[in-house]
PDB file of N, CA and C in Angstrom:
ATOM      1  N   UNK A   1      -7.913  74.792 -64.946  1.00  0.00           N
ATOM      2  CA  UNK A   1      -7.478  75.854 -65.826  1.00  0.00           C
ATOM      3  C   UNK A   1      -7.713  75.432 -67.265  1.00  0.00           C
ATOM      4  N   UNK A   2      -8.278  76.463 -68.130  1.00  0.00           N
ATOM      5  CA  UNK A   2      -8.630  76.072 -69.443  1.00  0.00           C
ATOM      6  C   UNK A   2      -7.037  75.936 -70.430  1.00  0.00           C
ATOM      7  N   UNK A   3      -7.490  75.919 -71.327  1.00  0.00           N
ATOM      8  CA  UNK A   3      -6.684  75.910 -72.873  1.00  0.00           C
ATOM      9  C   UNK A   3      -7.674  76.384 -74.031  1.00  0.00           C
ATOM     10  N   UNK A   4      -6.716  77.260 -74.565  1.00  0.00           N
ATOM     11  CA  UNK A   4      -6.921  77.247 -75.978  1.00  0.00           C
ATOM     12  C   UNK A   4      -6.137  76.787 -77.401  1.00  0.00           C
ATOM     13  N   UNK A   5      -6.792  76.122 -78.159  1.00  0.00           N
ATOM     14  CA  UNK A   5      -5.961  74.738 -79.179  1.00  0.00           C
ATOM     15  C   UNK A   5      -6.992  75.211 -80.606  1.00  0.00           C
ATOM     16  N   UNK A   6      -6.394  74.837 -81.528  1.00  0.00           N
ATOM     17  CA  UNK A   6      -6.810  75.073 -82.903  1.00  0.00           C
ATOM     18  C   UNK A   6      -6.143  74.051 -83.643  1.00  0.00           C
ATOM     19  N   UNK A   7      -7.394  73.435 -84.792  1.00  0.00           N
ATOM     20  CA  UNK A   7      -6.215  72.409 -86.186  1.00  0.00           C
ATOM     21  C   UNK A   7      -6.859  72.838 -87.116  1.00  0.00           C
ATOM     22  N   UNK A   8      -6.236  72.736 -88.489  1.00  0.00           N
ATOM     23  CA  UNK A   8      -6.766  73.153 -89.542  1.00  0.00           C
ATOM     24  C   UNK A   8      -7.037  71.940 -90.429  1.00  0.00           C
ATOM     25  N   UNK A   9      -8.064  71.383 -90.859  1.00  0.00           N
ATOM     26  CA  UNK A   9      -8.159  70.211 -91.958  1.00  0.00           C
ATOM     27  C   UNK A   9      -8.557  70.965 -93.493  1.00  0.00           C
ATOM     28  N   UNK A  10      -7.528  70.143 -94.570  1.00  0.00           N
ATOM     29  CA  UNK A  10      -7.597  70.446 -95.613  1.00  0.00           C
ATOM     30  C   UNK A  10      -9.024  69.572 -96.609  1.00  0.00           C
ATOM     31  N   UNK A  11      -9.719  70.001 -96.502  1.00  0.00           N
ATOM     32  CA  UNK A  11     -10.741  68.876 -97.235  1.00  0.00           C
ATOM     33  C   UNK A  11     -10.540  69.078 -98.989  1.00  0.00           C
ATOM     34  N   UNK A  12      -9.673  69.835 -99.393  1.00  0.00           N
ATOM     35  CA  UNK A  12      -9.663  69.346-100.709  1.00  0.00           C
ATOM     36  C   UNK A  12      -8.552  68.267-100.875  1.00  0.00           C
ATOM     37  N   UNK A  13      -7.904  67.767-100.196  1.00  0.00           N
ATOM     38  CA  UNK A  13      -7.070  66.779-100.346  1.00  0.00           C
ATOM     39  C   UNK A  13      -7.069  65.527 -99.102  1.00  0.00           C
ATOM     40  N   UNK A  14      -8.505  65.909 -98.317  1.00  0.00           N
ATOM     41  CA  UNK A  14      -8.239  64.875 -97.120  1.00  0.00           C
ATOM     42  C   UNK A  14      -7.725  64.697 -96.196  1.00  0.00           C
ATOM     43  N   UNK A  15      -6.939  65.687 -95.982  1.00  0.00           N
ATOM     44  CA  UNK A  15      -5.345  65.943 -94.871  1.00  0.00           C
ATOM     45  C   UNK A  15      -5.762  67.022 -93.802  1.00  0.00           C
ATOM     46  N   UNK A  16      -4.872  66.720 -92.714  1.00  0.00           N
ATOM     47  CA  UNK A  16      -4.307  67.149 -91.855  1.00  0.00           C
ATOM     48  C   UNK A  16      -3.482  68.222 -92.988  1.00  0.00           C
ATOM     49  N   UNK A  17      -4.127  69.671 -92.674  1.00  0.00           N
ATOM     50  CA  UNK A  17      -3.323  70.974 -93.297  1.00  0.00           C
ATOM     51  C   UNK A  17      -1.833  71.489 -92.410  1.00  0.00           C
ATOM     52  N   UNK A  18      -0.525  70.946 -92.934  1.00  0.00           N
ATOM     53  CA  UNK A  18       0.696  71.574 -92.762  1.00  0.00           C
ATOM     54  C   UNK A  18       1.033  72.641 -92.469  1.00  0.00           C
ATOM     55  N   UNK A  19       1.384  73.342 -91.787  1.00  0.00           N
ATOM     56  CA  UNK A  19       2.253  74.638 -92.033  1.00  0.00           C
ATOM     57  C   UNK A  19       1.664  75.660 -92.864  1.00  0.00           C
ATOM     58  N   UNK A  20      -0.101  75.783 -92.435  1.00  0.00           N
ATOM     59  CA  UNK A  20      -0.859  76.801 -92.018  1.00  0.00           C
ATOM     60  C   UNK A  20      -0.133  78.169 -91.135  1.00  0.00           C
ATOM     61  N   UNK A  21      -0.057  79.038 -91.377  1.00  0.00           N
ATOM     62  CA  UNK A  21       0.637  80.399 -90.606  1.00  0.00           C
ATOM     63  C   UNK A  21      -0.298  80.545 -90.033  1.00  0.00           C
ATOM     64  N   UNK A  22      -0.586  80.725 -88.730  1.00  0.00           N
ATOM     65  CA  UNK A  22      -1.762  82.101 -88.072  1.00  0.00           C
ATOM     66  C   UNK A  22      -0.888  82.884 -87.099  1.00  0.00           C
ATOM     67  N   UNK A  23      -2.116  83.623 -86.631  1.00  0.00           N
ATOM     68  CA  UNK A  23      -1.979  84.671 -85.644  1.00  0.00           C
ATOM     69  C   UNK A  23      -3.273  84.302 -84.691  1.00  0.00           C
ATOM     70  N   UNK A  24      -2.746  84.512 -82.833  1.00  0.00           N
ATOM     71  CA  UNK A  24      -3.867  84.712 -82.204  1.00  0.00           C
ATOM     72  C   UNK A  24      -3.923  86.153 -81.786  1.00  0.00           C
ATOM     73  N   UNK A  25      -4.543  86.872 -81.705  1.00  0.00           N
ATOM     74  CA  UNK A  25      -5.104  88.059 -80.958  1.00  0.00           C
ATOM     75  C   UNK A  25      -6.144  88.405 -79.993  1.00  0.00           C
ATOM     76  N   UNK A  26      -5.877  89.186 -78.918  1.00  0.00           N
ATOM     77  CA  UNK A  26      -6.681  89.806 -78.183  1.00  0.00           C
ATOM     78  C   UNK A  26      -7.503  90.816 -78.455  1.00  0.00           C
ATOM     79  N   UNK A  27      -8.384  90.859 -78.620  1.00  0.00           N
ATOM     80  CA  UNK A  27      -9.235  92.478 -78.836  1.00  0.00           C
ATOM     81  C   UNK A  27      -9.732  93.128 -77.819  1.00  0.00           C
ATOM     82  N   UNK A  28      -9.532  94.564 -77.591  1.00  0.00           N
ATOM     83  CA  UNK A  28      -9.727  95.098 -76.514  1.00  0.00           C
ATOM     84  C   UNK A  28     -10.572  96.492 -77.287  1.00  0.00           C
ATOM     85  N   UNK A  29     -11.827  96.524 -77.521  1.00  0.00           N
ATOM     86  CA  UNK A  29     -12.632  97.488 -78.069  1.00  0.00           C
ATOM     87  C   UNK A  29     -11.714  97.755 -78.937  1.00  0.00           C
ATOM     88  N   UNK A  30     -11.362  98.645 -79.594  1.00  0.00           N
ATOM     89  CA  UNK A  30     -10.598  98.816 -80.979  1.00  0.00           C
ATOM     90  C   UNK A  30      -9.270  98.419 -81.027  1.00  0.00           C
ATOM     91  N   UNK A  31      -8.641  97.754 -80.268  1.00  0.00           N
ATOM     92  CA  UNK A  31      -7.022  98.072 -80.180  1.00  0.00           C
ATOM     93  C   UNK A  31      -7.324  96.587 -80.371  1.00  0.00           C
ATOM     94  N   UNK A  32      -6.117  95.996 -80.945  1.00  0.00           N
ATOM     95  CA  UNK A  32      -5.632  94.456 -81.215  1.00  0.00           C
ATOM     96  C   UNK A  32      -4.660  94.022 -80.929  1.00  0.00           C
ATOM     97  N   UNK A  33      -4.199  93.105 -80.124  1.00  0.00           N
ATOM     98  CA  UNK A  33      -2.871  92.897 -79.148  1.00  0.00           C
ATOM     99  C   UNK A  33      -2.562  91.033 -79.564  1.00  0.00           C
ATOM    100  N   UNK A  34      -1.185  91.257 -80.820  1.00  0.00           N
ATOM    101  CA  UNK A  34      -1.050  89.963 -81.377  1.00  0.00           C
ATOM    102  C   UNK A  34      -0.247  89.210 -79.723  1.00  0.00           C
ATOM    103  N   UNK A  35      -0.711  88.247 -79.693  1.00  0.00           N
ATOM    104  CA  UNK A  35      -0.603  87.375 -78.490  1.00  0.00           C
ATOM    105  C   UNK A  35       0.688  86.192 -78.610  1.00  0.00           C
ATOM    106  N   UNK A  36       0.374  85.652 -80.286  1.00  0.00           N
ATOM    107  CA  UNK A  36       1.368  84.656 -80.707  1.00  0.00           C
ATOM    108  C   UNK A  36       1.682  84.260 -81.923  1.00  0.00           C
ATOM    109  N   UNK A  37       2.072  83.885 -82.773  1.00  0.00           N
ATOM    110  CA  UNK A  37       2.254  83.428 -83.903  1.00  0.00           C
ATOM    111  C   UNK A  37       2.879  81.896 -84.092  1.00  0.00           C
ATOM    112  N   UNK A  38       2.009  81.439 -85.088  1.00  0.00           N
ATOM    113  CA  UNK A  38       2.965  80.017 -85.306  1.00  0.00           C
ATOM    114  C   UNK A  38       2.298  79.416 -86.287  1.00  0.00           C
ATOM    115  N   UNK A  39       2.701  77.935 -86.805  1.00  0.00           N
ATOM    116  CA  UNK A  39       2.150  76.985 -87.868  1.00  0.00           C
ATOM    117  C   UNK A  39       1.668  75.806 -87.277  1.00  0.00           C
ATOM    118  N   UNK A  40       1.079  75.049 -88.162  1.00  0.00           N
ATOM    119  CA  UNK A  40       0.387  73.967 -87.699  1.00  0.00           C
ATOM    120  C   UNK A  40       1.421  72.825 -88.258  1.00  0.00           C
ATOM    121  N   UNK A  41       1.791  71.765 -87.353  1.00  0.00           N
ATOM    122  CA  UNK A  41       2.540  70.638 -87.684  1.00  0.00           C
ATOM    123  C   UNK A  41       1.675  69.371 -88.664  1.00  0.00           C
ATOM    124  N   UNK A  42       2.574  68.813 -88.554  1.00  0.00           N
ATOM    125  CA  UNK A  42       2.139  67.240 -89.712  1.00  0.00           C
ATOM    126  C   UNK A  42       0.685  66.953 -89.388  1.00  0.00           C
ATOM    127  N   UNK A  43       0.090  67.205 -88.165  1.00  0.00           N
ATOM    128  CA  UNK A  43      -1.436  66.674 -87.833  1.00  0.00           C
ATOM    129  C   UNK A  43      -1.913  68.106 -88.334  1.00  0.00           C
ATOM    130  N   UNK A  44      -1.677  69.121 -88.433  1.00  0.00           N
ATOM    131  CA  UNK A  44      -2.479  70.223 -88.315  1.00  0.00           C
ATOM    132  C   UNK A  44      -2.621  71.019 -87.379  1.00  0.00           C
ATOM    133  N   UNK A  45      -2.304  70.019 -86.138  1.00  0.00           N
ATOM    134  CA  UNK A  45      -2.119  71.068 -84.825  1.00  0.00           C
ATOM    135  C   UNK A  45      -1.221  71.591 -84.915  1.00  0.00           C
ATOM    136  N   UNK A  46      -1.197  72.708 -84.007  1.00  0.00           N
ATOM    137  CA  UNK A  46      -0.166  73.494 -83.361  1.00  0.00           C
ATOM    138  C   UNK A  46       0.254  72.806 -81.951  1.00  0.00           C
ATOM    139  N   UNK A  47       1.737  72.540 -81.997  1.00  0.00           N
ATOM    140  CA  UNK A  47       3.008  71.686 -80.773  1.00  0.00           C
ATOM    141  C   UNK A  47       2.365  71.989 -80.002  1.00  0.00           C
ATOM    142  N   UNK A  48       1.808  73.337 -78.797  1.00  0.00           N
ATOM    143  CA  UNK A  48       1.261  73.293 -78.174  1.00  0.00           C
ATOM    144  C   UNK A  48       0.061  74.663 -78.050  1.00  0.00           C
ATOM    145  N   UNK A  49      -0.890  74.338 -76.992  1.00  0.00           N
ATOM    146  CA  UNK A  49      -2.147  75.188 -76.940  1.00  0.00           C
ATOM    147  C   UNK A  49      -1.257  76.418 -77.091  1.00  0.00           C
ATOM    148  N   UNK A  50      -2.350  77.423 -77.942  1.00  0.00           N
ATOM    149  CA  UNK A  50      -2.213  78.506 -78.147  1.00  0.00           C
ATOM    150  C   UNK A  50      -2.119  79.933 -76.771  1.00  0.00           C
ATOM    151  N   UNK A  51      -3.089  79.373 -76.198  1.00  0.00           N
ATOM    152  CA  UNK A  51      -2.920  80.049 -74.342  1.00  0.00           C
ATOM    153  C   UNK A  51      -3.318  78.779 -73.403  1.00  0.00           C
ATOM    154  N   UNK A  52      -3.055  78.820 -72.374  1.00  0.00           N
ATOM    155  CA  UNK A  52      -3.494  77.965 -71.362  1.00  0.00           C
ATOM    156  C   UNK A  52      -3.235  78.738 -70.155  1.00  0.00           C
ATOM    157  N   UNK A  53      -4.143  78.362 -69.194  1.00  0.00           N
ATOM    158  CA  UNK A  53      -3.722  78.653 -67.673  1.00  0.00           C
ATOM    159  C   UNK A  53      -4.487  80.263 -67.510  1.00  0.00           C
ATOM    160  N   UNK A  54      -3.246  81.113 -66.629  1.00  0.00           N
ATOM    161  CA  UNK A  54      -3.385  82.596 -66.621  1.00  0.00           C
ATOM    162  C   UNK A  54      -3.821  82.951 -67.788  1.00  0.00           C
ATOM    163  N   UNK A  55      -3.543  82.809 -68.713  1.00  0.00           N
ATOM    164  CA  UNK A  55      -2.678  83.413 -69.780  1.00  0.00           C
ATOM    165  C   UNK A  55      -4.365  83.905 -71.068  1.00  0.00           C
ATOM    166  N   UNK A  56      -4.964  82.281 -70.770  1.00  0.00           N
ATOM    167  CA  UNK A  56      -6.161  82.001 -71.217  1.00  0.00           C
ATOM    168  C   UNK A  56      -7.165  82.941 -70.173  1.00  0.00           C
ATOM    169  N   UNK A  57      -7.840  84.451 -70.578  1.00  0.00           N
ATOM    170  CA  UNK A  57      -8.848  84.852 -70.149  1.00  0.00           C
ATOM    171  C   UNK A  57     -10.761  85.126 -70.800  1.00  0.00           C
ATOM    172  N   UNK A  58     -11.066  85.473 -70.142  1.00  0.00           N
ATOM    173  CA  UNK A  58     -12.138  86.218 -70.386  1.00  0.00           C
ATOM    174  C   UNK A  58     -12.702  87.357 -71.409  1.00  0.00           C
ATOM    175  N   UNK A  59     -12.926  87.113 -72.666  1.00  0.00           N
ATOM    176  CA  UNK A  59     -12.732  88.314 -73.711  1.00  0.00           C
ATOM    177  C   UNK A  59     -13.130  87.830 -74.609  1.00  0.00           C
ATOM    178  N   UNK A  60     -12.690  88.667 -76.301  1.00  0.00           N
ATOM    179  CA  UNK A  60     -12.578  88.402 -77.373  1.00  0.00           C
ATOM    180  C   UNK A  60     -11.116  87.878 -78.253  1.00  0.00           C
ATOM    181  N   UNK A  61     -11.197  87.115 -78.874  1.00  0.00           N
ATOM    182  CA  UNK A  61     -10.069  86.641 -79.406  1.00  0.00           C
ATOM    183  C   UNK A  61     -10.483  86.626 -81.182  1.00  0.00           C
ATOM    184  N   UNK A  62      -9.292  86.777 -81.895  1.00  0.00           N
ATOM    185  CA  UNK A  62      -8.881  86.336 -83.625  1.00  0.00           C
ATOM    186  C   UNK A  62      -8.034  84.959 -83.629  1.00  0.00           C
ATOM    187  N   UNK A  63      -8.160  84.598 -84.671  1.00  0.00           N
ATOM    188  CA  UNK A  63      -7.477  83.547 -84.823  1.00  0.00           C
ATOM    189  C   UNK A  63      -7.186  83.856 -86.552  1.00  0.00           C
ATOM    190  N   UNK A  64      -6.240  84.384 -87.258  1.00  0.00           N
ATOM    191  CA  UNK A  64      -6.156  84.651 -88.250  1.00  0.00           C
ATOM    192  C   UNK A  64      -5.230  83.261 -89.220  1.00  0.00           C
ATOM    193  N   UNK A  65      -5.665  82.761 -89.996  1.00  0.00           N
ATOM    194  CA  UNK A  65      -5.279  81.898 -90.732  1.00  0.00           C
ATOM    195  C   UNK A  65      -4.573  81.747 -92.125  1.00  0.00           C
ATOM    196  N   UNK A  66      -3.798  81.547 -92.435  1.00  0.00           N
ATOM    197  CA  UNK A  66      -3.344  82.147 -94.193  1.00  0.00           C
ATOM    198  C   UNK A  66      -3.020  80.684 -94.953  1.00  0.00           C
ATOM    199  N   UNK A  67      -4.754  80.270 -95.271  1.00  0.00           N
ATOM    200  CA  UNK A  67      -5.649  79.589 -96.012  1.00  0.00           C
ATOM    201  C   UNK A  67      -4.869  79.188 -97.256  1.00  0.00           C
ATOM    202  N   UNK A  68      -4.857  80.398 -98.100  1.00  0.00           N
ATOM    203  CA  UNK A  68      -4.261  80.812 -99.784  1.00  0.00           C
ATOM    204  C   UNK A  68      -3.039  80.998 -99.491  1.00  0.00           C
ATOM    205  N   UNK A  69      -2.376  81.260 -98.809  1.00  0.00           N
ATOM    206  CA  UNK A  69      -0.867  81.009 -98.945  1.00  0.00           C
ATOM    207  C   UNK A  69      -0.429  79.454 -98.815  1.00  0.00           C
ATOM    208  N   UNK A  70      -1.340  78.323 -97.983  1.00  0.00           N
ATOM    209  CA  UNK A  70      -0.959  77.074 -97.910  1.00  0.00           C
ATOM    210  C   UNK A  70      -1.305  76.422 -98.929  1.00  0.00           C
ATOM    211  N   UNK A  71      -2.946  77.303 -99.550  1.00  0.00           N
ATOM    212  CA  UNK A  71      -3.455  75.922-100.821  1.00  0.00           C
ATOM    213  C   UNK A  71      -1.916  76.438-101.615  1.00  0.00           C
ATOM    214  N   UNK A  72      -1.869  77.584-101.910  1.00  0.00           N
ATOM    215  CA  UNK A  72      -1.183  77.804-102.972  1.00  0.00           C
ATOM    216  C   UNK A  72      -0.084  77.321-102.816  1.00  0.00           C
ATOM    217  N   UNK A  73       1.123  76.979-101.671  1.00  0.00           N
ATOM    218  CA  UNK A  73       2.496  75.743-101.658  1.00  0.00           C
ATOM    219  C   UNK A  73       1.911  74.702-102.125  1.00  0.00           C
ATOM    220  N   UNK A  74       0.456  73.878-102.047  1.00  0.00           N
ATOM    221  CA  UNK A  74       0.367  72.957-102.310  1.00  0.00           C
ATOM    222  C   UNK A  74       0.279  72.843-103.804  1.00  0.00           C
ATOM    223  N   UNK A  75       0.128  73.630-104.623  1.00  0.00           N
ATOM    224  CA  UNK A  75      -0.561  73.623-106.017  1.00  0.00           C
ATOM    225  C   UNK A  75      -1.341  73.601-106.402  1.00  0.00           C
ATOM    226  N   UNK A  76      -2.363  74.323-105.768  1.00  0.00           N
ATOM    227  CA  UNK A  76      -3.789  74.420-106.063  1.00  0.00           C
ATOM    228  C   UNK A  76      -3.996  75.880-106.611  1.00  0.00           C
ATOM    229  N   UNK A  77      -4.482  75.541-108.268  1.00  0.00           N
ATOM    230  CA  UNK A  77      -4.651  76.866-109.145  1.00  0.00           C
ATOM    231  C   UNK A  77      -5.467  77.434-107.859  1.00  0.00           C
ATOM    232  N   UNK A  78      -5.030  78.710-107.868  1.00  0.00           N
ATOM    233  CA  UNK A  78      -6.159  79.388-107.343  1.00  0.00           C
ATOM    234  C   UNK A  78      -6.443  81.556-108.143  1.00  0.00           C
ATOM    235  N   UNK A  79      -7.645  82.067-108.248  1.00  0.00           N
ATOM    236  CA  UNK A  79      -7.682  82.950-108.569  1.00  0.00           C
ATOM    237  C   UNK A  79      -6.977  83.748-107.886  1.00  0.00           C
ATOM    238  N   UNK A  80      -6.886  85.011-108.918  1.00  0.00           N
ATOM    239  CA  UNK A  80      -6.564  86.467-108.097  1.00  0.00           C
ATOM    240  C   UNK A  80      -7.371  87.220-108.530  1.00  0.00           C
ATOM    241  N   UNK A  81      -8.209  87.850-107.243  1.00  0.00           N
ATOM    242  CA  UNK A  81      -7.808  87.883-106.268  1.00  0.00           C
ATOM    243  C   UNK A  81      -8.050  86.453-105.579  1.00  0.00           C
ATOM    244  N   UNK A  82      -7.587  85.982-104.408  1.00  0.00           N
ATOM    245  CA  UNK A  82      -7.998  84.769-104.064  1.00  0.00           C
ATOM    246  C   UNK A  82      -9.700  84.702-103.136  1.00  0.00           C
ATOM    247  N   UNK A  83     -10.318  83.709-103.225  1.00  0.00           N
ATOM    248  CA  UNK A  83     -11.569  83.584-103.068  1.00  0.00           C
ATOM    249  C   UNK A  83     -11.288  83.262-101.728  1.00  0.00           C
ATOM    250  N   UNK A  84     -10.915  82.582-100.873  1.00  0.00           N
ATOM    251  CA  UNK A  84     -10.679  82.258 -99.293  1.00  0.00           C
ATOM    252  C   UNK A  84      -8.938  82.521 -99.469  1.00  0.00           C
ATOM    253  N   UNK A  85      -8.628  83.441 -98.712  1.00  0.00           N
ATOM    254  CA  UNK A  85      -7.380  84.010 -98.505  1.00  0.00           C
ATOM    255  C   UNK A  85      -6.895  83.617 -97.045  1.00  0.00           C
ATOM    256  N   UNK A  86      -6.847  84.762 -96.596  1.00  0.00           N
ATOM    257  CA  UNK A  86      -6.624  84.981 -94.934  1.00  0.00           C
ATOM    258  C   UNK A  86      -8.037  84.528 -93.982  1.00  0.00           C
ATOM    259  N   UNK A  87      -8.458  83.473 -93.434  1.00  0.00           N
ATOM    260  CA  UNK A  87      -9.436  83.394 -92.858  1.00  0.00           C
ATOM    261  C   UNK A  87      -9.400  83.844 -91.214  1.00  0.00           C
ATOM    262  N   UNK A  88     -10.040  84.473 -91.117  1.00  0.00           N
ATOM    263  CA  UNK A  88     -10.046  85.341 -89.493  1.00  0.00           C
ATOM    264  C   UNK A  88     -11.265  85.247 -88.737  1.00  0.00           C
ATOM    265  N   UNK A  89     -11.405  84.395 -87.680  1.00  0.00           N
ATOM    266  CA  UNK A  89     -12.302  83.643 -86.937  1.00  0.00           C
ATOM    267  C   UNK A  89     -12.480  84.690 -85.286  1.00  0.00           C
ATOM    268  N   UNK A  90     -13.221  85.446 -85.505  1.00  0.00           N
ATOM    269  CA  UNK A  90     -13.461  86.441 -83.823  1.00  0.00           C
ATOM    270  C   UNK A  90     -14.520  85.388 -83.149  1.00  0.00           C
ATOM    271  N   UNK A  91     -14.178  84.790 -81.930  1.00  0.00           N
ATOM    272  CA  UNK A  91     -14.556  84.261 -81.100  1.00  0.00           C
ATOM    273  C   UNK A  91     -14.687  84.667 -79.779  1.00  0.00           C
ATOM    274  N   UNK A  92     -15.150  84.864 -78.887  1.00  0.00           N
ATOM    275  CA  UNK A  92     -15.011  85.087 -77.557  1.00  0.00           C
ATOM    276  C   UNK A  92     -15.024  83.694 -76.171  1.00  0.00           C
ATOM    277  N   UNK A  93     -14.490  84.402 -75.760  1.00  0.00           N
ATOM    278  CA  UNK A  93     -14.074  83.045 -74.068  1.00  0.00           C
ATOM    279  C   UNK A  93     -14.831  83.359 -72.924  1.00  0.00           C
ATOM    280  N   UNK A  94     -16.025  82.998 -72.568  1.00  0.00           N
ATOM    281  CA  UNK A  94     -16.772  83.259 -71.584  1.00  0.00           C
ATOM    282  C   UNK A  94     -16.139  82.848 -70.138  1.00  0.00           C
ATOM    283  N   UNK A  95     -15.982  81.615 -70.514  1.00  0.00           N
ATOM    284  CA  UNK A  95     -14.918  80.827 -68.962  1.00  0.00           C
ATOM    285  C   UNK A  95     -14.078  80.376 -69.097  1.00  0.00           C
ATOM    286  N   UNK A  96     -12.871  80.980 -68.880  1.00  0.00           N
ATOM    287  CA  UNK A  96     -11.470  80.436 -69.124  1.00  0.00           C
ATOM    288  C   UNK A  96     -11.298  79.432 -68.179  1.00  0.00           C
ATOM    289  N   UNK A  97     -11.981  78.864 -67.461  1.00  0.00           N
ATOM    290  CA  UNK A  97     -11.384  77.852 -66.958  1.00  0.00           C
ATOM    291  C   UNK A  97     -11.904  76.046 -67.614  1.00  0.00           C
ATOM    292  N   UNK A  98     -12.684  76.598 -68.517  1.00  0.00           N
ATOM    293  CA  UNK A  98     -12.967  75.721 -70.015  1.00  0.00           C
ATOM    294  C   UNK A  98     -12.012  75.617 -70.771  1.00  0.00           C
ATOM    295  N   UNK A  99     -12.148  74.200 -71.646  1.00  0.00           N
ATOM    296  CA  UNK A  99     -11.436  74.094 -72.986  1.00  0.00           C
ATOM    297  C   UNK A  99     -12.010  75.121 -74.030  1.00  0.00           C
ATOM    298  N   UNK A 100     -10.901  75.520 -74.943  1.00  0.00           N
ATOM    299  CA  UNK A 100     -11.702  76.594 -76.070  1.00  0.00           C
ATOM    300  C   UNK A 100     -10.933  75.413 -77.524  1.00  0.00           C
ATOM    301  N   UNK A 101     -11.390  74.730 -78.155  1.00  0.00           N
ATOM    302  CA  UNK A 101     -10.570  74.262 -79.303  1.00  0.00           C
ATOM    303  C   UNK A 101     -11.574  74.842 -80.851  1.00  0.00           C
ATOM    304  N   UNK A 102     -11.115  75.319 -81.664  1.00  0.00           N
ATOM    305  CA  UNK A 102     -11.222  76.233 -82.379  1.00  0.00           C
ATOM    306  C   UNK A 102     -10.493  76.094 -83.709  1.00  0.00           C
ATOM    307  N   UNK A 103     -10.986  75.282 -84.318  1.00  0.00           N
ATOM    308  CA  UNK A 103     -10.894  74.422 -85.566  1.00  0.00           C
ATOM    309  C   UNK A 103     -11.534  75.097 -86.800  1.00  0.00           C
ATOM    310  N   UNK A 104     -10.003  75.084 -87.767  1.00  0.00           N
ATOM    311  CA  UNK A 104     -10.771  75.137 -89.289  1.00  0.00           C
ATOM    312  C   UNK A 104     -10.725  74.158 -90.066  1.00  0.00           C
ATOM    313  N   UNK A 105     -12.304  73.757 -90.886  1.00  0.00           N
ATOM    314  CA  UNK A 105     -11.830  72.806 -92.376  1.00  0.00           C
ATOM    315  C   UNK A 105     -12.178  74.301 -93.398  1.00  0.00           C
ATOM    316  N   UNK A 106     -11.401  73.691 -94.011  1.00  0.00           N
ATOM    317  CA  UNK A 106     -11.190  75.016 -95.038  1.00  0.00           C
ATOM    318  C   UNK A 106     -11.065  74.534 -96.632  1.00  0.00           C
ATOM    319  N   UNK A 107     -11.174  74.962 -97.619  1.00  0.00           N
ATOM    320  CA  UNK A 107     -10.786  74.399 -99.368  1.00  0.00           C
ATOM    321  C   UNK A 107     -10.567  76.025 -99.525  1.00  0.00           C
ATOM    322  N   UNK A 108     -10.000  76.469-100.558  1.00  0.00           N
ATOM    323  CA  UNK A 108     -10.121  77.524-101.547  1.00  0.00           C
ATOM    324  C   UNK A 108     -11.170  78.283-101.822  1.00  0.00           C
ATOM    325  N   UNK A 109     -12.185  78.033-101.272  1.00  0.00           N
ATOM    326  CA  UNK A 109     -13.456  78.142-101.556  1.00  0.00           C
ATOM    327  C   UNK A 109     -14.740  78.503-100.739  1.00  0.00           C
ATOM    328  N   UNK A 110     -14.260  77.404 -99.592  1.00  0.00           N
ATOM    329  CA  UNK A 110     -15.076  78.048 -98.240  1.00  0.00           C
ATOM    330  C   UNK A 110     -14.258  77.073 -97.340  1.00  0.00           C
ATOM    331  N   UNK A 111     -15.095  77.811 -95.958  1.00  0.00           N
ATOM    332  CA  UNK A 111     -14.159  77.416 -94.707  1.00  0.00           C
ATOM    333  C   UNK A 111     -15.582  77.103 -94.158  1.00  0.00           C
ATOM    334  N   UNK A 112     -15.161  76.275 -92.504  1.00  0.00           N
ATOM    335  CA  UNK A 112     -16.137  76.162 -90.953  1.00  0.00           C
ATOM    336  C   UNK A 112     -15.361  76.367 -90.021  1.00  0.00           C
ATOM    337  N   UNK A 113     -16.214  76.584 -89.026  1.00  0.00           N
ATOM    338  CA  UNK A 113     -15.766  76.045 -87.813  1.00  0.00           C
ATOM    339  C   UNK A 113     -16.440  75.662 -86.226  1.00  0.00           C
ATOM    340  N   UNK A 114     -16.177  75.217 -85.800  1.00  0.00           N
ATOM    341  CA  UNK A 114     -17.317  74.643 -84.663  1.00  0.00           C
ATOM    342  C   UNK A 114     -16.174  74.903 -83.342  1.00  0.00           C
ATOM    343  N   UNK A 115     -17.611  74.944 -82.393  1.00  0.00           N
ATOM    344  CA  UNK A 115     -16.251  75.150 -80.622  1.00  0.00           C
ATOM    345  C   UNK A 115     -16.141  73.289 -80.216  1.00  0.00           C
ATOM    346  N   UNK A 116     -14.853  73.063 -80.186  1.00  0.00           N
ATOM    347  CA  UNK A 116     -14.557  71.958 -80.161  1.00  0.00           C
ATOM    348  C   UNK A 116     -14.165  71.739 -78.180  1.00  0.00           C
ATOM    349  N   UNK A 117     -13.905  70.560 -77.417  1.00  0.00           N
ATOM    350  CA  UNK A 117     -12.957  71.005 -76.290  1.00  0.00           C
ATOM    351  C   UNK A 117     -11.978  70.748 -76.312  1.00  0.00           C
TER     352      UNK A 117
END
């Protein structure tokens, strides 16, 4: 049975990004079905996978991130409007019975991300 897992790294300061907010979602042709909500701990991960098992299917998924709300606790001038705000990553899960890990490095500025397991 698969999992799905996400961390966020801060590369303007080198770190494991704190208490990152997201959202995961399901997409089902137009309709959007929030699945979970939570933050990322002292490493950046989230305590535990975001779906695993059943739970983890076959589809499209969001992973919505709030980037500019964390630089900005940290103190990082940032413009308004903000230049990387809310970062929102649509991915899809071909075989849930795979790992899906689903990683951001991110700055103020620009973001990545790669399929990790």
């Amino acid at each position: 049975m698969g999992k799905l897992s996400t961390h966020v790294l801060d590369t303007v300061h080198g770190v494991p990004a704190q208490g990152v907010a997201l959202e995961l979602y399901r997409l089902n042709g137009d309709s959007r079905t929030l699945l979970t909500q939570t933050a990322t701990n002292q490493d950046g991960r989230c305590d535990a996978p975001l779906l695993s098992g059943p739970a983890l299917t076959q589809g499209v998924y969001e992973l919505v991130f709030h980037a500019g709300d964390y630089f900005a606790r940290k103190g990082v001038p940032l413009p308004e409007p903000r230049f990387v705000d809310q970062v929102v990553l649509r991915f899809g899960v071909a075989n849930p019975d795979e790992n899906y890990h689903v990683p951001l490095v991110v700055t103020p500025w620009t973001w990545s991300t790669y399929r990790g397991s």
